[in-house]
PDB file of N, CA and C in Angstrom:
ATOM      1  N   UNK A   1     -23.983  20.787  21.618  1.00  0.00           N
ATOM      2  CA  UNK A   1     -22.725  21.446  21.931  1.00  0.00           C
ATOM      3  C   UNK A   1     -22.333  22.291  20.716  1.00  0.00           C
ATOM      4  N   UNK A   2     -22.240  23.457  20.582  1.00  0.00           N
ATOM      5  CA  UNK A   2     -21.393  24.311  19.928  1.00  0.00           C
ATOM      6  C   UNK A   2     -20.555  24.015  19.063  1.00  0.00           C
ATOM      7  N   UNK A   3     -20.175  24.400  18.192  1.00  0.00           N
ATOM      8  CA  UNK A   3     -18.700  23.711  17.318  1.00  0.00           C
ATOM      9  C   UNK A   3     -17.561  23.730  17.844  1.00  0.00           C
ATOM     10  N   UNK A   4     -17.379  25.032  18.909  1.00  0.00           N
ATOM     11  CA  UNK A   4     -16.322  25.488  19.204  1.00  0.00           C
ATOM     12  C   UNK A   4     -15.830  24.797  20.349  1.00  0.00           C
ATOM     13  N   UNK A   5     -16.665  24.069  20.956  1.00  0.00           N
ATOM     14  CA  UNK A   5     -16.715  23.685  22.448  1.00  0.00           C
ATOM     15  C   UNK A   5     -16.240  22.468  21.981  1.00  0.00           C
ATOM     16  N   UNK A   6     -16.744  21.971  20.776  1.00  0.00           N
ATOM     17  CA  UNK A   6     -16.431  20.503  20.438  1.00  0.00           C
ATOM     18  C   UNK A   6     -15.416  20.343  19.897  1.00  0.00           C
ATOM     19  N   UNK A   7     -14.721  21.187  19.080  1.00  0.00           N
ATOM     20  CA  UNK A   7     -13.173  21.134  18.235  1.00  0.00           C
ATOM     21  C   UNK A   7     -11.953  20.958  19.590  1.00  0.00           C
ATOM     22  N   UNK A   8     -13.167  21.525  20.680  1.00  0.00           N
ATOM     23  CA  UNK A   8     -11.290  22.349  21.923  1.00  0.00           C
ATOM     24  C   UNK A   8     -11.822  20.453  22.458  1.00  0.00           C
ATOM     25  N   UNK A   9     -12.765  20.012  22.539  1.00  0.00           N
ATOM     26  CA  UNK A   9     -12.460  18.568  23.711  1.00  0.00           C
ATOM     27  C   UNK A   9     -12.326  18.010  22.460  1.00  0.00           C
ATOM     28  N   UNK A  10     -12.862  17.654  21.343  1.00  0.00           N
ATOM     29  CA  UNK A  10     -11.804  16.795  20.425  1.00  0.00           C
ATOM     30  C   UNK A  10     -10.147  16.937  20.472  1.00  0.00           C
ATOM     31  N   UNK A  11      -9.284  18.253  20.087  1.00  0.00           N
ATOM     32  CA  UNK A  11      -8.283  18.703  20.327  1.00  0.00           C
ATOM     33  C   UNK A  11      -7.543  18.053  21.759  1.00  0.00           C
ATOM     34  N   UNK A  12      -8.363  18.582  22.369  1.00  0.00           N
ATOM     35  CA  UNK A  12      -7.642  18.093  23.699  1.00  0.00           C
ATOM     36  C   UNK A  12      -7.644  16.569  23.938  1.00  0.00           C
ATOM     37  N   UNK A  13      -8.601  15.893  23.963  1.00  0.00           N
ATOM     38  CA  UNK A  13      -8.641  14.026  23.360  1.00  0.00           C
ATOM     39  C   UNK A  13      -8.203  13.871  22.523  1.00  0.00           C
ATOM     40  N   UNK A  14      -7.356  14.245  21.452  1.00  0.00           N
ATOM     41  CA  UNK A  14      -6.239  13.602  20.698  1.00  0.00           C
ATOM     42  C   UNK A  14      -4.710  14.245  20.968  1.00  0.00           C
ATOM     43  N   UNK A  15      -4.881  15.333  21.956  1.00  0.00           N
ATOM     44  CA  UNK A  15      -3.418  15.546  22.196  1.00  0.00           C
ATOM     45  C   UNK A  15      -2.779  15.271  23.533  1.00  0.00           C
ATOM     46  N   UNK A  16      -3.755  14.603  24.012  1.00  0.00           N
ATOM     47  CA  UNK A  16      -3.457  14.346  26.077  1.00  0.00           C
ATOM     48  C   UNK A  16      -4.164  13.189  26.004  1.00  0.00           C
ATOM     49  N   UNK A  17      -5.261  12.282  25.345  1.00  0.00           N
ATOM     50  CA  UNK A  17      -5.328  11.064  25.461  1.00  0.00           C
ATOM     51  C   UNK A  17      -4.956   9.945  24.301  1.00  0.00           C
ATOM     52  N   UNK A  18      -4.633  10.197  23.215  1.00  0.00           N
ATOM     53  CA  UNK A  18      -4.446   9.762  22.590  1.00  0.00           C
ATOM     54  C   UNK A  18      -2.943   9.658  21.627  1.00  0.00           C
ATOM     55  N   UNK A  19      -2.396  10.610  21.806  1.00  0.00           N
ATOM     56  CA  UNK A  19      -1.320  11.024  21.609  1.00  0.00           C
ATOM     57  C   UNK A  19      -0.361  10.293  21.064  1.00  0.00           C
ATOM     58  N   UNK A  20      -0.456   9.511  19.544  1.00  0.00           N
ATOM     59  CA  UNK A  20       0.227   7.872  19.206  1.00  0.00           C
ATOM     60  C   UNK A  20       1.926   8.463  19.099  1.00  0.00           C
ATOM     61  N   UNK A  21       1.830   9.722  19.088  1.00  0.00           N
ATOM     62  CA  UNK A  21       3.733   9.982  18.824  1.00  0.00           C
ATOM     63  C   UNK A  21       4.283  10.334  20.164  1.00  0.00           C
ATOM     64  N   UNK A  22       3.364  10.738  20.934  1.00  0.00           N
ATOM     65  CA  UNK A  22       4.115  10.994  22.132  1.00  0.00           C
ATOM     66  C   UNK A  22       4.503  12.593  22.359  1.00  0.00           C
ATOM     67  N   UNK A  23       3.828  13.670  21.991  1.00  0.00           N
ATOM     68  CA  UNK A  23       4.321  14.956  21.960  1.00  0.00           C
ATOM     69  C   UNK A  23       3.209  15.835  22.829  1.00  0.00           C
ATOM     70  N   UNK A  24       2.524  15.382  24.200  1.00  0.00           N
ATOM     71  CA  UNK A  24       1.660  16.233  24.173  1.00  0.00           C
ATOM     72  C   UNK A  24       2.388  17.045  25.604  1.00  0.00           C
ATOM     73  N   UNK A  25       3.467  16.975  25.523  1.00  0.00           N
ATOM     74  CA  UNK A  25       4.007  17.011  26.877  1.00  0.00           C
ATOM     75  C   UNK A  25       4.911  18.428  26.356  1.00  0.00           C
ATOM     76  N   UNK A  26       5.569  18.962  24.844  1.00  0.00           N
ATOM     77  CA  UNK A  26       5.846  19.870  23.882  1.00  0.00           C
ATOM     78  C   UNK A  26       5.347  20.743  23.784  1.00  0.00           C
ATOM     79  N   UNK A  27       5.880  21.548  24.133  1.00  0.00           N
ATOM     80  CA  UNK A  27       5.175  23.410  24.412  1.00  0.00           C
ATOM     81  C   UNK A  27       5.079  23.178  22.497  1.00  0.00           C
ATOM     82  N   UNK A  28       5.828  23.000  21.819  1.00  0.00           N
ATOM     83  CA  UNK A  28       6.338  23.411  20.714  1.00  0.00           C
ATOM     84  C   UNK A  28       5.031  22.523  19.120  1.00  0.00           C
ATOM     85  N   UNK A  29       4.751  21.717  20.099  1.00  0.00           N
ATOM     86  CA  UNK A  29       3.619  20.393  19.540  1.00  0.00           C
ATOM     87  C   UNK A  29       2.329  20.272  19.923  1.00  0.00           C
ATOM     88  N   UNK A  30       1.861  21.238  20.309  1.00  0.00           N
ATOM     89  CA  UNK A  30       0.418  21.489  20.776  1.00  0.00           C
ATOM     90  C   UNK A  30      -0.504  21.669  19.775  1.00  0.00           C
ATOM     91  N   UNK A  31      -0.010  22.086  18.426  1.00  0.00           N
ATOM     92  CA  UNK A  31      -0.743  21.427  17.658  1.00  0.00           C
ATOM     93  C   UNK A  31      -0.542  19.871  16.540  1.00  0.00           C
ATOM     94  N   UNK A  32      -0.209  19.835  17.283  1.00  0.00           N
ATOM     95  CA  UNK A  32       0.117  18.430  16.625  1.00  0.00           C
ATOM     96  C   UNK A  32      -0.582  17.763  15.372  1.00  0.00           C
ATOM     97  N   UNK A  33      -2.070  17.573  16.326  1.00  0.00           N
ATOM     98  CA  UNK A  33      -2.895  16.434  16.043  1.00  0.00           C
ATOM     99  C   UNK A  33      -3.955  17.588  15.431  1.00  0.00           C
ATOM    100  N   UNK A  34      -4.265  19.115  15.304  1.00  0.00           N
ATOM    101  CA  UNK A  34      -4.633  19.897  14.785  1.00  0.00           C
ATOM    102  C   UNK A  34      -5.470  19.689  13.233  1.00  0.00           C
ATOM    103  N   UNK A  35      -4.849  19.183  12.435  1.00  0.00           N
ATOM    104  CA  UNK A  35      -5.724  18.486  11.233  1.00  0.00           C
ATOM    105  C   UNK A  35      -6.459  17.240  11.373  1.00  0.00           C
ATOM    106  N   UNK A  36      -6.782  16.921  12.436  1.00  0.00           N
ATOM    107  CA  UNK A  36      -7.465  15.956  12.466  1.00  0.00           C
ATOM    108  C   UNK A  36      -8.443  16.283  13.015  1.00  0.00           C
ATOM    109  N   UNK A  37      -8.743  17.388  13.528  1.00  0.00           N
ATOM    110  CA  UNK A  37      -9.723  17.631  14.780  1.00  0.00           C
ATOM    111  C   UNK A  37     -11.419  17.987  14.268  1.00  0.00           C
ATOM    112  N   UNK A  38     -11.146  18.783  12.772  1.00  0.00           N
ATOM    113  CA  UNK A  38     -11.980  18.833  11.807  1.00  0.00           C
ATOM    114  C   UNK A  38     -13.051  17.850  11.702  1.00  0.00           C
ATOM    115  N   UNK A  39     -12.076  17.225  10.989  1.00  0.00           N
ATOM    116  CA  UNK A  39     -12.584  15.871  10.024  1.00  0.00           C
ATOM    117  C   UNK A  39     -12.939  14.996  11.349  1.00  0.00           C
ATOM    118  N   UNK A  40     -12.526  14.808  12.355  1.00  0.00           N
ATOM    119  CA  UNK A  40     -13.106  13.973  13.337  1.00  0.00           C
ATOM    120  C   UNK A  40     -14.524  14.546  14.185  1.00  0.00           C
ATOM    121  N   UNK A  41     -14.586  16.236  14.327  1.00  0.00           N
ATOM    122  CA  UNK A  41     -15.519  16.783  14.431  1.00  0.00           C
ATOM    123  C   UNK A  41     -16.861  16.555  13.477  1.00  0.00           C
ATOM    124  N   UNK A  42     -16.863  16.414  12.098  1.00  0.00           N
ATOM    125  CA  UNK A  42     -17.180  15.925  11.229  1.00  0.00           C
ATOM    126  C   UNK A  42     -17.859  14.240  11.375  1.00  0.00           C
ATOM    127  N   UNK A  43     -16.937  13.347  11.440  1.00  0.00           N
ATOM    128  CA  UNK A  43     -17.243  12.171  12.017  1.00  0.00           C
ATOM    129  C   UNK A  43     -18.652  12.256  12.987  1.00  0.00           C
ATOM    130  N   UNK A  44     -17.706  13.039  14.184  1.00  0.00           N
ATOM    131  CA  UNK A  44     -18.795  12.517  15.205  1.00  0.00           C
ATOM    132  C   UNK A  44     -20.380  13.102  15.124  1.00  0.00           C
ATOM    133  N   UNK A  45     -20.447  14.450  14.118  1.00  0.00           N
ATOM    134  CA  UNK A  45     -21.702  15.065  14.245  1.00  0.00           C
ATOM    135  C   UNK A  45     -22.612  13.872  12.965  1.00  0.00           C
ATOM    136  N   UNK A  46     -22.023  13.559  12.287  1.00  0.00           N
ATOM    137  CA  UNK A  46     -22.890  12.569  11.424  1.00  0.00           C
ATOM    138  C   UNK A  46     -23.320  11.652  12.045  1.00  0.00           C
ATOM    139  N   UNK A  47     -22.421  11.290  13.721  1.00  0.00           N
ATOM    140  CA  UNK A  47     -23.452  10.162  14.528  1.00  0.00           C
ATOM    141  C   UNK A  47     -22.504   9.106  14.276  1.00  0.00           C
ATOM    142  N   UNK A  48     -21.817   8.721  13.685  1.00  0.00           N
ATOM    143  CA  UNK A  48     -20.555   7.627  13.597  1.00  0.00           C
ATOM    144  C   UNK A  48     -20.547   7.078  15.041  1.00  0.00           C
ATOM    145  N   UNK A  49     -20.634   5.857  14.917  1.00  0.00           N
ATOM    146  CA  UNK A  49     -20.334   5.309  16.458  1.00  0.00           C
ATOM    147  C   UNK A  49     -18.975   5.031  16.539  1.00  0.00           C
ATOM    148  N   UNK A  50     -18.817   4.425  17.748  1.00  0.00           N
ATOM    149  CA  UNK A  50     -17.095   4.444  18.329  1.00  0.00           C
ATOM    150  C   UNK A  50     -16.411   3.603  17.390  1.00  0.00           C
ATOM    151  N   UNK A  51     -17.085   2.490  17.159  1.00  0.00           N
ATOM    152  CA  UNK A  51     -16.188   1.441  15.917  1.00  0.00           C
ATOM    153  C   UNK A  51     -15.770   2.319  14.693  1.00  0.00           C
ATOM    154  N   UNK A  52     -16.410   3.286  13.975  1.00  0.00           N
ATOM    155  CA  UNK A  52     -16.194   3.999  12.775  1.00  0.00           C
ATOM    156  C   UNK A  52     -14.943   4.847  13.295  1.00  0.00           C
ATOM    157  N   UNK A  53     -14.792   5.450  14.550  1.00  0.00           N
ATOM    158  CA  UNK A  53     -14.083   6.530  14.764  1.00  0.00           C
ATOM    159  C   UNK A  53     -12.503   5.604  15.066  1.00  0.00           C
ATOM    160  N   UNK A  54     -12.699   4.593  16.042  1.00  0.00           N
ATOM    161  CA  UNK A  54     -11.739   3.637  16.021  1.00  0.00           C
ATOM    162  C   UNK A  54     -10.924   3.397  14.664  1.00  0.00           C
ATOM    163  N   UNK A  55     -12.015   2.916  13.840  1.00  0.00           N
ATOM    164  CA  UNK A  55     -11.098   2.778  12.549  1.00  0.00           C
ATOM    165  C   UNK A  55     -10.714   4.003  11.712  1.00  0.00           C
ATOM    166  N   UNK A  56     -11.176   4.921  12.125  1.00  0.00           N
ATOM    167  CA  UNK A  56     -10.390   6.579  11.351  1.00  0.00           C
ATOM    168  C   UNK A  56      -9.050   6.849  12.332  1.00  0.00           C
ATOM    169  N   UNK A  57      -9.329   6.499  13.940  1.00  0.00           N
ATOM    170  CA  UNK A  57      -8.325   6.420  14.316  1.00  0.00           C
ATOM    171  C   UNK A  57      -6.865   5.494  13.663  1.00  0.00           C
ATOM    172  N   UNK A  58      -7.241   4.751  14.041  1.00  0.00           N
ATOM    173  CA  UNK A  58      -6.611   3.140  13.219  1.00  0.00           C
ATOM    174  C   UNK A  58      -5.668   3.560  11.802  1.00  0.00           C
ATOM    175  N   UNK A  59      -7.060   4.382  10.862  1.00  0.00           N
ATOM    176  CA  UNK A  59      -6.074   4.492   9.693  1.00  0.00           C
ATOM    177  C   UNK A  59      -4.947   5.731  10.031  1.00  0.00           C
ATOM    178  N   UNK A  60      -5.468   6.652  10.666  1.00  0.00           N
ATOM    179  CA  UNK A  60      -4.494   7.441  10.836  1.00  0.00           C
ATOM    180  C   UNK A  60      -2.856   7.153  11.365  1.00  0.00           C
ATOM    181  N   UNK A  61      -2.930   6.151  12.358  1.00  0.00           N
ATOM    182  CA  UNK A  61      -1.761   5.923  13.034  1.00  0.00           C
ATOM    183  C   UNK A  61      -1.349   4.901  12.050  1.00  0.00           C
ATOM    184  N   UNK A  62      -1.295   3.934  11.272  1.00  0.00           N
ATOM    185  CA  UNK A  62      -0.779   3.262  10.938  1.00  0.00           C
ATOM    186  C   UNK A  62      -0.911   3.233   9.470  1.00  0.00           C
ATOM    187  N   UNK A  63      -2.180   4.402   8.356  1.00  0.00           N
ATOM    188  CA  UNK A  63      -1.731   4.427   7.199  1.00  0.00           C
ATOM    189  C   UNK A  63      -0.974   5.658   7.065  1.00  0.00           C
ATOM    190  N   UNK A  64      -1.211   6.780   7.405  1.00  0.00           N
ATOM    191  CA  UNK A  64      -0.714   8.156   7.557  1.00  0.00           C
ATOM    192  C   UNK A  64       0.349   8.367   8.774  1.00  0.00           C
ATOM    193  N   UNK A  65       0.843   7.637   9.073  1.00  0.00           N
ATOM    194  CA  UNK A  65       1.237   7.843  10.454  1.00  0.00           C
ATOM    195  C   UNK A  65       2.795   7.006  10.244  1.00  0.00           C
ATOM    196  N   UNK A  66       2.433   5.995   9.614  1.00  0.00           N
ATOM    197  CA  UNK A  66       2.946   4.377   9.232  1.00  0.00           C
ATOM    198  C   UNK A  66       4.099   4.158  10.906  1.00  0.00           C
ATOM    199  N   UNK A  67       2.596   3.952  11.921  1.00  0.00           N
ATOM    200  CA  UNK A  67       3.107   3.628  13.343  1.00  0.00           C
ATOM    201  C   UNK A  67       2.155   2.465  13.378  1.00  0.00           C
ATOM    202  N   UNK A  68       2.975   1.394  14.285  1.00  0.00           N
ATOM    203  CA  UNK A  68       1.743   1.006  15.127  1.00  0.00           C
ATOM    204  C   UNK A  68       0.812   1.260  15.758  1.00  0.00           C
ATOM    205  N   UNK A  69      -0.564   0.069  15.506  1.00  0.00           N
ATOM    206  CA  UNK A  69      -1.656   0.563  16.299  1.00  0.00           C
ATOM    207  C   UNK A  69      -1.351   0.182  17.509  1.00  0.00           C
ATOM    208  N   UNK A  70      -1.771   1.128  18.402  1.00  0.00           N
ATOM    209  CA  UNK A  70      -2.382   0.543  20.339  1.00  0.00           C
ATOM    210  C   UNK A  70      -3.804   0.448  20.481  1.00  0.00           C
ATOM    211  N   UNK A  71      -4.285  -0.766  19.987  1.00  0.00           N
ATOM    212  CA  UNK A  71      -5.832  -0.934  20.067  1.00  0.00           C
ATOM    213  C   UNK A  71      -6.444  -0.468  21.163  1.00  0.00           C
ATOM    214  N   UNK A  72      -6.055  -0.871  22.457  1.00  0.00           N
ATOM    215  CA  UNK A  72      -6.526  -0.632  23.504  1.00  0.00           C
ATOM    216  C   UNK A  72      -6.849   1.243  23.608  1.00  0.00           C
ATOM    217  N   UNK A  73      -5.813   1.853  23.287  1.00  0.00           N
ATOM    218  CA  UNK A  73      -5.851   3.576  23.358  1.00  0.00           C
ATOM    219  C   UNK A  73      -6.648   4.296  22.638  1.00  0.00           C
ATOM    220  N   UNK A  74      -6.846   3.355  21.428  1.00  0.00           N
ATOM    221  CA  UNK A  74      -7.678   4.052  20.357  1.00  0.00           C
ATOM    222  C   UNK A  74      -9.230   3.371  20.304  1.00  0.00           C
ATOM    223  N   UNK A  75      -9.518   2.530  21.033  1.00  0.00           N
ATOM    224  CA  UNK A  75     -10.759   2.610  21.441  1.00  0.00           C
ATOM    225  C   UNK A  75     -11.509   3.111  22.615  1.00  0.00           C
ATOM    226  N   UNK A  76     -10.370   3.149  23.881  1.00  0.00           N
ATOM    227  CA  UNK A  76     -10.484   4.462  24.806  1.00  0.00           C
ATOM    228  C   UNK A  76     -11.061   5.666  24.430  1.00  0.00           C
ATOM    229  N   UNK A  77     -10.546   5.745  23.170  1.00  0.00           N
ATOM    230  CA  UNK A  77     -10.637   7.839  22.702  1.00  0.00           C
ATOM    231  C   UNK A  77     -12.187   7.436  21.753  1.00  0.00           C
ATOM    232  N   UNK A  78     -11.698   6.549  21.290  1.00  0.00           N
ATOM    233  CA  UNK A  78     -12.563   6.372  20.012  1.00  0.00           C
ATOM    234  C   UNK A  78     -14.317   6.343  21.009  1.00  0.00           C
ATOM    235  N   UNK A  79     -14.496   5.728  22.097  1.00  0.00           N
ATOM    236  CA  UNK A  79     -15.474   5.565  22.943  1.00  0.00           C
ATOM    237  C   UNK A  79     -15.565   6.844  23.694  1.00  0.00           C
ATOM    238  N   UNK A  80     -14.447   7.783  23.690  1.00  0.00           N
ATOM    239  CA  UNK A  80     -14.834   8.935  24.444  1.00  0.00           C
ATOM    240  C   UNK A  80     -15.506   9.858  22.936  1.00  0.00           C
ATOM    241  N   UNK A  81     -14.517  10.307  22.600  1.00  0.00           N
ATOM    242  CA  UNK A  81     -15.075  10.676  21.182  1.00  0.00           C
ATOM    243  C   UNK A  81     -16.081  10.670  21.040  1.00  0.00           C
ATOM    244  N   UNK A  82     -16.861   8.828  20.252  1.00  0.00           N
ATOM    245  CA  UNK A  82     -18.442   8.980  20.261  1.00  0.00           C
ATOM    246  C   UNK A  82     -18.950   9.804  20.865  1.00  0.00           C
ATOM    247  N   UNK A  83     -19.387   9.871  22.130  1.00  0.00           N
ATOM    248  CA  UNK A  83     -20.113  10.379  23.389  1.00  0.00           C
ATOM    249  C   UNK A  83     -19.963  11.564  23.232  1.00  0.00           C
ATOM    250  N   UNK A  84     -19.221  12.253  22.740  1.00  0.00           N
ATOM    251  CA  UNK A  84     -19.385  14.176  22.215  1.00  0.00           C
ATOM    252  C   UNK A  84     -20.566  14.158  21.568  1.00  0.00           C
ATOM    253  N   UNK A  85     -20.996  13.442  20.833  1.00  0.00           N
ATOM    254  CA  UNK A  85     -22.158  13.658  19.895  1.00  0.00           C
ATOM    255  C   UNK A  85     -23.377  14.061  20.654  1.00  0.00           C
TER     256      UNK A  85
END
């Protein structure tokens, strides 16, 4: 897959499935989750399986984020995620 193809379904899987603040519904917040899409693009081309991405998820929402985790949501994404690779 392309880079480009892969940044827009990363992007879009962290702003319509994953969404830990709740803004994907915000004309105004569409990029929200935008700095992450990189570095998670990144992740997944090195081959990182879903547990690694889970826990980048993980730190994000609750060290950078300082939210609770929803385990269940973030291994949803984190298992879709992988599978881009």
């Amino acid at each position: 897959m392309n880079d480009a193809i892969m940044r827009e379904k990363v992007r879009y899987i962290l702003l319509h499935e994953w969404d830990p603040i709740g803004v994907s519904e915000l004309t105004e917040a569409q990029d929200e989750y935008d700095s992450y899409v990189q570095p998670m693009c990144e992740i997944i081309n090195q081959g990182k399986d879903a547990t690694e991405i889970y826990s980048y998820l993980c730190w994000i929402v609750n060290d950078y984020m300082c939210l609770d985790i929803d385990e269940e949501t973030n291994r949803i994404v984190a298992s879709k995620l992988s599978m881009l690779h």
